[in-house]
C-alpha atoms as a PDB file:
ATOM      1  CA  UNK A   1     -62.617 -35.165  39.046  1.00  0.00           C
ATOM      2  CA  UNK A   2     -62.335 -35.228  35.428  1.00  0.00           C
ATOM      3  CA  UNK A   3     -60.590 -38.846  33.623  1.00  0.00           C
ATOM      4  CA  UNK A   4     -59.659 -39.602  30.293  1.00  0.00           C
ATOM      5  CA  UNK A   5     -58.124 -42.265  28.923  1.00  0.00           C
ATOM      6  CA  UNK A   6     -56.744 -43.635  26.159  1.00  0.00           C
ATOM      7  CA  UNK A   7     -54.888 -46.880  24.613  1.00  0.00           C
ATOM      8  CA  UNK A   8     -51.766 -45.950  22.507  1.00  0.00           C
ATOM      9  CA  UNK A   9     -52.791 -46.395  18.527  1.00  0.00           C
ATOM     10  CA  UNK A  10     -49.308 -47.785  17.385  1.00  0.00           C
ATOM     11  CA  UNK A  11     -49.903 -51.510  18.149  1.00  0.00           C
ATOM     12  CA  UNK A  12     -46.292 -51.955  18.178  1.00  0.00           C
ATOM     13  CA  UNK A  13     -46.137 -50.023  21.718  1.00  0.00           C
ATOM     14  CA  UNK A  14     -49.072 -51.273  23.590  1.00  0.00           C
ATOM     15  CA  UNK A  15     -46.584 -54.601  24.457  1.00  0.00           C
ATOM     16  CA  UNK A  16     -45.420 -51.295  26.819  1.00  0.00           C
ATOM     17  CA  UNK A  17     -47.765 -48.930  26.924  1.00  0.00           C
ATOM     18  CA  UNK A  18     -51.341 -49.917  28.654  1.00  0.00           C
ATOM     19  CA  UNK A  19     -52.955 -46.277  28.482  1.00  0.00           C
ATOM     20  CA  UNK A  20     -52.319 -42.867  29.069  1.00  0.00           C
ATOM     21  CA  UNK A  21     -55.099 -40.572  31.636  1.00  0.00           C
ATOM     22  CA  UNK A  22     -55.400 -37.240  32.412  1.00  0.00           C
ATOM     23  CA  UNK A  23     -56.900 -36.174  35.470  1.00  0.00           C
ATOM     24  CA  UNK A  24     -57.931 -32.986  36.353  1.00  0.00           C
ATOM     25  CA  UNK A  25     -59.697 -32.028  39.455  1.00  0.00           C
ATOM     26  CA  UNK A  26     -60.877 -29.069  41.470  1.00  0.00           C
ATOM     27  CA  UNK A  27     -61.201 -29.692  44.441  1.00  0.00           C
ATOM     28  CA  UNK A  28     -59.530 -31.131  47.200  1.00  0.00           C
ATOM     29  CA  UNK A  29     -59.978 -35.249  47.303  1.00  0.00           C
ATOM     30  CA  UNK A  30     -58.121 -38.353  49.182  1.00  0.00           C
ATOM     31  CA  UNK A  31     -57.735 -41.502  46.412  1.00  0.00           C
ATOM     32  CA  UNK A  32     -56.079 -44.721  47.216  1.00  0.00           C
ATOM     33  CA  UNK A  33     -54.364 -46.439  44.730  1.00  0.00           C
ATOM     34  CA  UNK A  34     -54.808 -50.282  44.038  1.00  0.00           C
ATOM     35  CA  UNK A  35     -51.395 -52.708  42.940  1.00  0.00           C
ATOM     36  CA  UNK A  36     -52.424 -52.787  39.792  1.00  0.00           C
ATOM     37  CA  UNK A  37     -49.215 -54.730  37.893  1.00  0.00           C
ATOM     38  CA  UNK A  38     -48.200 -51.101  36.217  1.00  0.00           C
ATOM     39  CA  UNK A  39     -45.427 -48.639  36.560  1.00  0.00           C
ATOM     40  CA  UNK A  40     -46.689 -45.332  36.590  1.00  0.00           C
ATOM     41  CA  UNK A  41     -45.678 -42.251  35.094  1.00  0.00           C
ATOM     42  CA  UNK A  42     -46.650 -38.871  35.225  1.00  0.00           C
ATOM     43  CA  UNK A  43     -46.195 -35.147  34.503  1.00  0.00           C
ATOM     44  CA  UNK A  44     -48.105 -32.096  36.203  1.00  0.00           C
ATOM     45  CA  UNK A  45     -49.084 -28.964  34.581  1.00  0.00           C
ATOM     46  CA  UNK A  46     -50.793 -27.920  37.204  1.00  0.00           C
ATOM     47  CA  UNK A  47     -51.195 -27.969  40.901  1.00  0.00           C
ATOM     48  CA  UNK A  48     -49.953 -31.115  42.741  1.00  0.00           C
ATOM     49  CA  UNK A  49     -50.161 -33.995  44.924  1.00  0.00           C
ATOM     50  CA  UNK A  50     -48.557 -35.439  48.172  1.00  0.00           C
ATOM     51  CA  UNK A  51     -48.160 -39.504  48.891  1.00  0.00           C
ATOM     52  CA  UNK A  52     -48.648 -40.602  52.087  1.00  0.00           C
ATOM     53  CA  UNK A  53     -45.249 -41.848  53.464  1.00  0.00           C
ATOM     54  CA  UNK A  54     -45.349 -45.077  56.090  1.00  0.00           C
ATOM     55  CA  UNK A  55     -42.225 -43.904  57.344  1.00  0.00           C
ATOM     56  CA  UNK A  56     -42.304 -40.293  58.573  1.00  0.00           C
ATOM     57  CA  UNK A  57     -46.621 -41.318  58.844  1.00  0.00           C
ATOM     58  CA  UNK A  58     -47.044 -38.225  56.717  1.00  0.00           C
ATOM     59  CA  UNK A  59     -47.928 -36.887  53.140  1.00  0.00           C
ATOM     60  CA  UNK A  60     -45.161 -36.007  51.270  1.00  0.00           C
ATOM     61  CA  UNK A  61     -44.757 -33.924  48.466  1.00  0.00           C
ATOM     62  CA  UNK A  62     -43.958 -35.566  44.863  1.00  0.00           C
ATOM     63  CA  UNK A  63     -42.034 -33.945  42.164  1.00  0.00           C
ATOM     64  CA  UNK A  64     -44.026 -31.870  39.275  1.00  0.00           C
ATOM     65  CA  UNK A  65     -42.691 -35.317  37.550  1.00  0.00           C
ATOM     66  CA  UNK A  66     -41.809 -39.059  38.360  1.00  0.00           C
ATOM     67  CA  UNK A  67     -42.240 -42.634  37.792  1.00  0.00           C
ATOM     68  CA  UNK A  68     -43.749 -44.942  40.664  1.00  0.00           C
ATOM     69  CA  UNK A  69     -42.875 -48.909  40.488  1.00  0.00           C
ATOM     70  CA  UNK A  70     -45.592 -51.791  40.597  1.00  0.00           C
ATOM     71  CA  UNK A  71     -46.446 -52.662  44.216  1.00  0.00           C
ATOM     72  CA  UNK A  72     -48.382 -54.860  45.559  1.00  0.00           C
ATOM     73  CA  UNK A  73     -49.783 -52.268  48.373  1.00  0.00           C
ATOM     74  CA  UNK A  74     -51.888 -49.684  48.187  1.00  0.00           C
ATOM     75  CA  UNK A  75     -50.275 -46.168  48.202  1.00  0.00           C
ATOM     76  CA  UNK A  76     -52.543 -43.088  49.780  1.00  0.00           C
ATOM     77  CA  UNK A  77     -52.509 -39.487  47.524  1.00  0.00           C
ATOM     78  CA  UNK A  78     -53.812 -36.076  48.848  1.00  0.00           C
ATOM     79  CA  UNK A  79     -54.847 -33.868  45.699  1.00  0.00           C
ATOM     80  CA  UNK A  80     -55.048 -30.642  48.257  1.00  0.00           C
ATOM     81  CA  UNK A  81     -56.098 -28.488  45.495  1.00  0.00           C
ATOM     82  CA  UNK A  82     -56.647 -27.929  41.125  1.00  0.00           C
ATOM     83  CA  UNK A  83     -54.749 -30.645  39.359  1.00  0.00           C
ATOM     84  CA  UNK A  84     -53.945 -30.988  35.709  1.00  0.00           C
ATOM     85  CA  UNK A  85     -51.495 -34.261  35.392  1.00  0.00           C
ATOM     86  CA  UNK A  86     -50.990 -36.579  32.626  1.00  0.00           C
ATOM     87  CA  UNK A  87     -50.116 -40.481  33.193  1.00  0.00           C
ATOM     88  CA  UNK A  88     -49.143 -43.481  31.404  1.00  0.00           C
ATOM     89  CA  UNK A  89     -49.670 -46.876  32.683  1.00  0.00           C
ATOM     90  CA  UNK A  90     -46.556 -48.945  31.703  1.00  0.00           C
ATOM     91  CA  UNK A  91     -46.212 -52.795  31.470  1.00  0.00           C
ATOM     92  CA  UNK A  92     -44.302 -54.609  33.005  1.00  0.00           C
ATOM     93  CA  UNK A  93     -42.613 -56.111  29.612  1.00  0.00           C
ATOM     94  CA  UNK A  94     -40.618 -52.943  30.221  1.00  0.00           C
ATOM     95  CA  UNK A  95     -38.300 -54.062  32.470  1.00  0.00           C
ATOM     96  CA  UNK A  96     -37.022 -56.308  29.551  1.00  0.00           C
ATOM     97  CA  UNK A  97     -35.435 -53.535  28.133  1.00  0.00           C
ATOM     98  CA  UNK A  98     -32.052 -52.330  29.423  1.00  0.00           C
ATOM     99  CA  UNK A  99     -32.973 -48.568  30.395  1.00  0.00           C
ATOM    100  CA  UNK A 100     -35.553 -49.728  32.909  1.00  0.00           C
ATOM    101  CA  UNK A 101     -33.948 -53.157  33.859  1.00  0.00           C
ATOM    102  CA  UNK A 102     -33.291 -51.913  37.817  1.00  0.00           C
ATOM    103  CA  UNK A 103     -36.467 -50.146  37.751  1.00  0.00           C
ATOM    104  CA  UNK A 104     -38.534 -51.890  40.111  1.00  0.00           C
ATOM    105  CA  UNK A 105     -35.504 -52.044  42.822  1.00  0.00           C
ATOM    106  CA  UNK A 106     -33.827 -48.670  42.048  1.00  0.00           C
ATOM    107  CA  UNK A 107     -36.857 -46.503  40.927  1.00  0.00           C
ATOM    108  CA  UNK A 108     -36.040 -43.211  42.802  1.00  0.00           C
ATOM    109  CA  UNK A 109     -32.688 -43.444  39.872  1.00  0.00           C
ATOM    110  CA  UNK A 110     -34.976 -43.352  37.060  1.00  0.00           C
ATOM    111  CA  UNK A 111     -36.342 -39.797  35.741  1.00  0.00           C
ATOM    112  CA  UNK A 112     -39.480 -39.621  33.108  1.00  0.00           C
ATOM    113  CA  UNK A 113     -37.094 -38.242  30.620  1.00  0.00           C
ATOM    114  CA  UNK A 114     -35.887 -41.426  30.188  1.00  0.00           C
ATOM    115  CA  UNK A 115     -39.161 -41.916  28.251  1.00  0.00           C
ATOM    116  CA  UNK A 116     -40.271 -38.380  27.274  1.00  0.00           C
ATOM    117  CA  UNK A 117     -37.351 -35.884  26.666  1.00  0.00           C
ATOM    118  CA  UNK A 118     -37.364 -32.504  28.417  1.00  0.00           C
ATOM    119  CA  UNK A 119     -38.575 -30.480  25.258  1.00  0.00           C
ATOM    120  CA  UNK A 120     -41.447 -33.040  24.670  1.00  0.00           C
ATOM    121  CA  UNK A 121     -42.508 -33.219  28.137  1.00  0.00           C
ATOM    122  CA  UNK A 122     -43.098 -29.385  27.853  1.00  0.00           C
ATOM    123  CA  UNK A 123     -45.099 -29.659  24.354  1.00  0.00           C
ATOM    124  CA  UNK A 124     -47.415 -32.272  25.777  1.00  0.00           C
ATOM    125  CA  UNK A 125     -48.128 -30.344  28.914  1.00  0.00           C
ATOM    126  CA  UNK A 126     -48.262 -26.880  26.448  1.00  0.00           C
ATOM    127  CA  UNK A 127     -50.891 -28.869  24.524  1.00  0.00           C
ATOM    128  CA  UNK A 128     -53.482 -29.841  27.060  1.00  0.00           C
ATOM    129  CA  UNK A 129     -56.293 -27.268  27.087  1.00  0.00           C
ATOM    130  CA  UNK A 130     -58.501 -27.653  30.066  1.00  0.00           C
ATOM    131  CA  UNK A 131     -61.624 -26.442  29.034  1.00  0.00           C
ATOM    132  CA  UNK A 132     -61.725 -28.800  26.000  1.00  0.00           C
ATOM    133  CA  UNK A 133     -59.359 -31.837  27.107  1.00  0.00           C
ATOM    134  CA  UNK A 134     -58.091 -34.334  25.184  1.00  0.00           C
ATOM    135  CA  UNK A 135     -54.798 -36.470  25.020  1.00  0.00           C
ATOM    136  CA  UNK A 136     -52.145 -36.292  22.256  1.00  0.00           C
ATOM    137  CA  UNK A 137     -51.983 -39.614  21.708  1.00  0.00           C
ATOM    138  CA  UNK A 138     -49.984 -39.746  17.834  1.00  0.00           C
ATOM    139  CA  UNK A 139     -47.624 -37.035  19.624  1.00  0.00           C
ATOM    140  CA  UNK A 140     -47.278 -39.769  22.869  1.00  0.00           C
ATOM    141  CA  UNK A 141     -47.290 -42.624  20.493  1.00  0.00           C
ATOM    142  CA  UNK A 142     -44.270 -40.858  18.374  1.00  0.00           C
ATOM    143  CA  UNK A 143     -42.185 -39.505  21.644  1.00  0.00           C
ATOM    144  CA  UNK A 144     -42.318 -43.034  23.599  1.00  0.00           C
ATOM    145  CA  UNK A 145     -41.366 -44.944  19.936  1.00  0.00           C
ATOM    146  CA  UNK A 146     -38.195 -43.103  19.580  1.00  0.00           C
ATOM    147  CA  UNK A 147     -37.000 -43.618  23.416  1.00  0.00           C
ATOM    148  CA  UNK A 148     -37.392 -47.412  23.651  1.00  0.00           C
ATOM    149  CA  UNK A 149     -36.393 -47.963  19.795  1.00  0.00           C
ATOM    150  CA  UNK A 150     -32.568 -48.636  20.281  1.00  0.00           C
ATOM    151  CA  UNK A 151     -33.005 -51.197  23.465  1.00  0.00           C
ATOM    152  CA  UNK A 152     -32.611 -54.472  23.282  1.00  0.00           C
ATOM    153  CA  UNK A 153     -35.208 -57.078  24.831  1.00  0.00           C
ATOM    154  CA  UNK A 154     -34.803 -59.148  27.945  1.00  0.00           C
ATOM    155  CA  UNK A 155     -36.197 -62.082  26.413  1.00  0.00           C
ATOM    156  CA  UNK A 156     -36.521 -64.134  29.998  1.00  0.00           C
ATOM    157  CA  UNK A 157     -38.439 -60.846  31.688  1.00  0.00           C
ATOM    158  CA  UNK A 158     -40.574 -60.941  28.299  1.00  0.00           C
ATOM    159  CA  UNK A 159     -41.534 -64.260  28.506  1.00  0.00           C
ATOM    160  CA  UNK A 160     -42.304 -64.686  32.226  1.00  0.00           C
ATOM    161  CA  UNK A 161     -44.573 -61.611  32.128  1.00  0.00           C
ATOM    162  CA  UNK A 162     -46.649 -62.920  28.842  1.00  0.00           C
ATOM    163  CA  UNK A 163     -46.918 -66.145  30.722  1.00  0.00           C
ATOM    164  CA  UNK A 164     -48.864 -64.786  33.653  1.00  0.00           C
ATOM    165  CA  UNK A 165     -51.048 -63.036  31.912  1.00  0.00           C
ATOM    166  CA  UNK A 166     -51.906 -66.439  29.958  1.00  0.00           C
ATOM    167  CA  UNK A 167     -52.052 -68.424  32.412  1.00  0.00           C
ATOM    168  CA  UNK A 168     -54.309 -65.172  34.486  1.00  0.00           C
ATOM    169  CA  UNK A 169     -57.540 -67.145  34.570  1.00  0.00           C
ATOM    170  CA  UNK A 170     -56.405 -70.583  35.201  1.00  0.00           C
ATOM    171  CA  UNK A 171     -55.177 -71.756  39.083  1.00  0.00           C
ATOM    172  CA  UNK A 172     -51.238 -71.653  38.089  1.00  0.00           C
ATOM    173  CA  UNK A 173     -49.293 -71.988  40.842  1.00  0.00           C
ATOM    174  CA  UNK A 174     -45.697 -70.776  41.543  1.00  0.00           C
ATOM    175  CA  UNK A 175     -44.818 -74.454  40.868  1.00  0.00           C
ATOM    176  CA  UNK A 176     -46.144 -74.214  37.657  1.00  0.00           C
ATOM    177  CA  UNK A 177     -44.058 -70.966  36.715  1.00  0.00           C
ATOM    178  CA  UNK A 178     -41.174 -72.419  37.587  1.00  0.00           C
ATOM    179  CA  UNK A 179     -41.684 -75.545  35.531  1.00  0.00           C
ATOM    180  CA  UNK A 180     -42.606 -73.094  32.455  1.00  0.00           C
ATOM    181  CA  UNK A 181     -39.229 -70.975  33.156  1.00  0.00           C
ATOM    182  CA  UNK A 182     -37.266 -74.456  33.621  1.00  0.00           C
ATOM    183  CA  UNK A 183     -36.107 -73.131  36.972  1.00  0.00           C
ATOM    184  CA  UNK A 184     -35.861 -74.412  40.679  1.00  0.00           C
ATOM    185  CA  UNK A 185     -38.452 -72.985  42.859  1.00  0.00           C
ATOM    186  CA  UNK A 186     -35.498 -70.983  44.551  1.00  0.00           C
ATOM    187  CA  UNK A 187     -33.849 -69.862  41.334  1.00  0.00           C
ATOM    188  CA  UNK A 188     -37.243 -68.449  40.525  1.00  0.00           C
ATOM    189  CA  UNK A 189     -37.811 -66.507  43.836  1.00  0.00           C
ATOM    190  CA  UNK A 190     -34.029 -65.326  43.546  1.00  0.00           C
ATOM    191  CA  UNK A 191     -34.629 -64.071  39.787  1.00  0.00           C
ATOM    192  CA  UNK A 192     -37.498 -62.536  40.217  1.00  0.00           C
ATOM    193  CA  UNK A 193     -37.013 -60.256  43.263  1.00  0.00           C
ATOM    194  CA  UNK A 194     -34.131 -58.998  41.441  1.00  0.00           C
ATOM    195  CA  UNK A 195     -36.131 -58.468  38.649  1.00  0.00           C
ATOM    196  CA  UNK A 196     -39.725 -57.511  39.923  1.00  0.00           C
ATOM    197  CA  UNK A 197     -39.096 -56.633  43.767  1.00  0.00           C
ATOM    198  CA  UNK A 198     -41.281 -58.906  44.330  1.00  0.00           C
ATOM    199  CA  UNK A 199     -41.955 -62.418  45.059  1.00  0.00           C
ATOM    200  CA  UNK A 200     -43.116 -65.049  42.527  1.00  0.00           C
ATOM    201  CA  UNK A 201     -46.426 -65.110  44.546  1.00  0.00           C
ATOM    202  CA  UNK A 202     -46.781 -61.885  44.838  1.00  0.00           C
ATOM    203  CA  UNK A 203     -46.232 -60.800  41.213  1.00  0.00           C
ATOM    204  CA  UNK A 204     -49.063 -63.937  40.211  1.00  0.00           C
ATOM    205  CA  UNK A 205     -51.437 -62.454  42.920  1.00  0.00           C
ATOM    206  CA  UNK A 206     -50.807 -58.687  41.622  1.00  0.00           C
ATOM    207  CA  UNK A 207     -51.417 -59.555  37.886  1.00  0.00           C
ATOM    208  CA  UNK A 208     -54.407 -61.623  38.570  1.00  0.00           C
ATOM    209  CA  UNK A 209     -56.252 -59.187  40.507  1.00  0.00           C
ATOM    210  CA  UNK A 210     -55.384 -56.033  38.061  1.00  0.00           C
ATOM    211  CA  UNK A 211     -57.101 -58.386  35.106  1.00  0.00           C
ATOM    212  CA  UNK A 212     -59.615 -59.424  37.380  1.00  0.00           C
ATOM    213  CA  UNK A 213     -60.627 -55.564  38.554  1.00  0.00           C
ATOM    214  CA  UNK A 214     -60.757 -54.253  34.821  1.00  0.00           C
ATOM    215  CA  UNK A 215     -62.694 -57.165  34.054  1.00  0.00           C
ATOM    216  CA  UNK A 216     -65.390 -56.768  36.209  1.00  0.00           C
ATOM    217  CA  UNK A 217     -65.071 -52.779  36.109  1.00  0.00           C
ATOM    218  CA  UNK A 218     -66.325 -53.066  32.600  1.00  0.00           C
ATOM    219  CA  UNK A 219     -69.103 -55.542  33.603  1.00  0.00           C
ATOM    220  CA  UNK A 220     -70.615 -54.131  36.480  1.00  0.00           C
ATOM    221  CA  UNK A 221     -73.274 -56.577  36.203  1.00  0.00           C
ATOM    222  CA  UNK A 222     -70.709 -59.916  36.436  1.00  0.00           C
ATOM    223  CA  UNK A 223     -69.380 -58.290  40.053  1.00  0.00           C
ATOM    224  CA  UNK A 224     -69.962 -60.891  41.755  1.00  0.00           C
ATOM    225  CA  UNK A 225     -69.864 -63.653  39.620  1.00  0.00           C
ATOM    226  CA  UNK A 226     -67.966 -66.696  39.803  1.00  0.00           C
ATOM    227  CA  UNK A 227     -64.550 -66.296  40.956  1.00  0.00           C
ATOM    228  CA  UNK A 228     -63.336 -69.776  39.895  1.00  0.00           C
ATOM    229  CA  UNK A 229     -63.770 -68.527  36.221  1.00  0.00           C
ATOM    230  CA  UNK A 230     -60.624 -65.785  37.088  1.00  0.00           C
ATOM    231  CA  UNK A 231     -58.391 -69.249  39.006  1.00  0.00           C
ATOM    232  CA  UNK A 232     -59.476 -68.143  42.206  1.00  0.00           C
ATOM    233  CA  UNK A 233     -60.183 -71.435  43.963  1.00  0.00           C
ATOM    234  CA  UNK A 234     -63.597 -70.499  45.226  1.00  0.00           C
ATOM    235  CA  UNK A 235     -65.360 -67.087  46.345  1.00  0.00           C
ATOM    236  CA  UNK A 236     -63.825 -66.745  49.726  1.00  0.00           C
ATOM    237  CA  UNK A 237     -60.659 -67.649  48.260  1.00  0.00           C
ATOM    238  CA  UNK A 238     -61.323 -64.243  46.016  1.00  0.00           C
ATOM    239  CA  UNK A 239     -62.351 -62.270  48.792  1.00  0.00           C
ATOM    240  CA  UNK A 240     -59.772 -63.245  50.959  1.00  0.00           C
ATOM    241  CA  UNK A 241     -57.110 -62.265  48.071  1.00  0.00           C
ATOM    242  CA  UNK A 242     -59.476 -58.666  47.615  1.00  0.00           C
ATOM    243  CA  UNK A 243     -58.918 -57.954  51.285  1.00  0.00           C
ATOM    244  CA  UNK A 244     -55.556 -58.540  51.276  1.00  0.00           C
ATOM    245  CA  UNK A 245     -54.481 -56.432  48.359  1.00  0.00           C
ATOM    246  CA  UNK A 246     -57.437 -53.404  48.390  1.00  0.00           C
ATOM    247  CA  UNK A 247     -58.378 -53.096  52.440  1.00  0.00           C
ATOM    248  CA  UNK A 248     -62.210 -53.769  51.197  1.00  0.00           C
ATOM    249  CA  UNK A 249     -64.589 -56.560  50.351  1.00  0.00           C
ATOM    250  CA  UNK A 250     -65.087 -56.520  46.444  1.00  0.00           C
ATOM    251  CA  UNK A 251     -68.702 -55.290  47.174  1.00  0.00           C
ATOM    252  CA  UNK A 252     -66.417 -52.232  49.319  1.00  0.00           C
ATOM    253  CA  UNK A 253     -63.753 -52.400  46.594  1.00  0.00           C
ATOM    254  CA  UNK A 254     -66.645 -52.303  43.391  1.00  0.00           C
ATOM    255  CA  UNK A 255     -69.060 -49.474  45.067  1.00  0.00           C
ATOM    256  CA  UNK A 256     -65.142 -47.037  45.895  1.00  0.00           C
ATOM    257  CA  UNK A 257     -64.742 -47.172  41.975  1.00  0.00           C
ATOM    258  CA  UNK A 258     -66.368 -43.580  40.976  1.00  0.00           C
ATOM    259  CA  UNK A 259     -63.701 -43.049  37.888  1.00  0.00           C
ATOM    260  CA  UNK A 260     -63.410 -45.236  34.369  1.00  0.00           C
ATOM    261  CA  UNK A 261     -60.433 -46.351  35.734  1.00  0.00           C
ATOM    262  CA  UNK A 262     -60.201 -49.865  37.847  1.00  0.00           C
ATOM    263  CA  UNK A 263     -57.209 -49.222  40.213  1.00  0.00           C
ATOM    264  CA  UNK A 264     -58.451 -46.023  42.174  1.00  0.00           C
ATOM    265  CA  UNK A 265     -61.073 -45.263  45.172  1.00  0.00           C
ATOM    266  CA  UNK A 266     -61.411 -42.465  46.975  1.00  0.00           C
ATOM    267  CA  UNK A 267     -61.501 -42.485  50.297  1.00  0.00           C
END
C-alpha cells in the first residue's frame, strides 16, 4: 500500500484540518483503525472498502464517499481489491462550527459535500494520477476555506478541545477540566456527550493517546520511553491505557505500524 500525506499550507485551516492521505493499494489487505481524536473524511476514485459492522458481525459496504466520527474503538476495514481514496483528518475544533455541531451524535446526517462541493469533489478525484501521485493541496486548501468561511465559532467546544491538547502531557484529570470549564463534574459529562459522544474521560484518554502514538511514531527510538513524560502515571499505567484502546501491547501496537501514518495496523 502506497501513503501520502500532507499538512494543509494555509495556517489559517490547520486549527481544522490535521492532514490529508491518499492511499492506494493493490492488493487485498485487512487494517484496523486506532481512535485517533479525528473525524475522517474521504472520497474514492477507485475500488472500495467494507467496515466491519458489530451488529450484523459482518463487513459492510461504505459509500464511494463519507465522513466517520472520532471513536474511541477501533473500527476493522477490508480493502478486497485496487483502491485509490483520498482522506482528510479533521479536528475536533470542528464541531465548534454550526454545520458540524451534531456531528459526532448524528454523523450518518452529514454528507462530505458539506466540506467539498459536488463539482470539486470530482476535480480532486479527476486530478490524482496514479502512476505519479501527489495531493492537491492549494486546490484542498482553497475548497475547504470557502465551506467553513461563513460559520460562526463555538467558542466553549473551541476552548475545551485546545485545553486538552495543553494540558496532553501533564496528569489532568476530569476534575481538573471541569475546574478549567467552571463546570460541575455532571454539567461537564452532560455537555460533553452531547457535544463529543463521548465521555469527559474518554475524550482525555482518546486525545492523549493520538499525541502520544504520533509522538513516538516519529521517534521510533523513544518507544518505550518514559510514559510519565506523556501524564501517564507510570508504564503499566500506559500499557494498560494501550490495551484498552488498540487490542495490543505498545511493543504489538509499535511493530503493526507498517505506514507513515500512526493510527493504522494491519492485521
Amino acid at each position: 500500500m502506497i501513503l501520502i500525506e500532507e499538512c494543509p499550507n494555509n495556517p489559517d485551516l490547520t486549527k481544522y484540518i490535521d492532514r490529508y492521505q491518499l492511499f492506494i493499494s493493490e492488493e487485498p489487505v485487512f487494517i484496523k483503525a486506532i481512535p485517533n481524536g479525528k473525524i475522517e473524511c474521504y472520497l474514492i476514485k477507485k475500488g472500495g472498502f467494507a467496515r466491519w459492522d458489530n451488529v450484523s458481525e459482518e463487513f459492510i459496504d461504505n459509500a464511494s464517499s463519507g465522513i466517520f466520527p472520532a471513536t474511541n474503538r477501533t473500527t476493522f476495514f477490508y480493502i478486497p481489491s485496487h483502491i485509490v481514496c483520498l482522506n482528510i483528518k479533521i479536528n475536533l475544533n470542528i464541531l465548534g462550527l454550526q454545520l458540524f455541531s451534531n456531528l459526532q451524535t448524528n454523523w450518518q446526517s452529514h454528507d462530505i459535500s458539506d466540506l467539498i462541493p459536488a463539482n470539486e469533489q470530482s476535480y480532486l478525484l479527476s486530478s490524482i494520477n496514479e502512476e505519479n501521485p501527489i495531493i492537491d493541496v492549494d486546490k484542498l486548501d482553497a475548497v475547504i476555506e470557502r465551506s467553513l468561511s461563513n460559520y460562526q465559532v463555538d467558542k466553549k467546544v473551541d476552548q475545551i478541545v485546545k485545553l486538552i491538547h495543553e494540558q496532553v502531557t501533564s496528569k489532568f484529570r476530569v476534575t481538573d477540566l471541569a475546574n478549567y470549564m467552571n463546570m460541575s463534574p455532571k454539567t461537564l459529562e452532560r455537555w460533553v456527550r452531547k457535544q463529543f459522544n463521548l465521555s469527559p474521560k474518554e475524550l482525555l484518554q482518546v486525545i492523549r493517546f493520538e499525541f502520544v502514538s504520533r509522538s513516538l511514531k516519529n521517534q521510533s527510538q523513544r518507544k518505550f520511553m518514559d510514559s510519565t513524560e506523556f501524564g501517564y502515571y507510570d508504564q503499566s499505567h500506559f500499557i494498560k491505557e494501550c490495551q484498552n484502546i488498540t487490542g495490543y501491547t505498545p511493543k504489538e501496537f509499535f511493530s503493526r505500524m507498517k505506514l507513515s501514518t500512526n493510527d493504522l495496523v494491519f492485521e
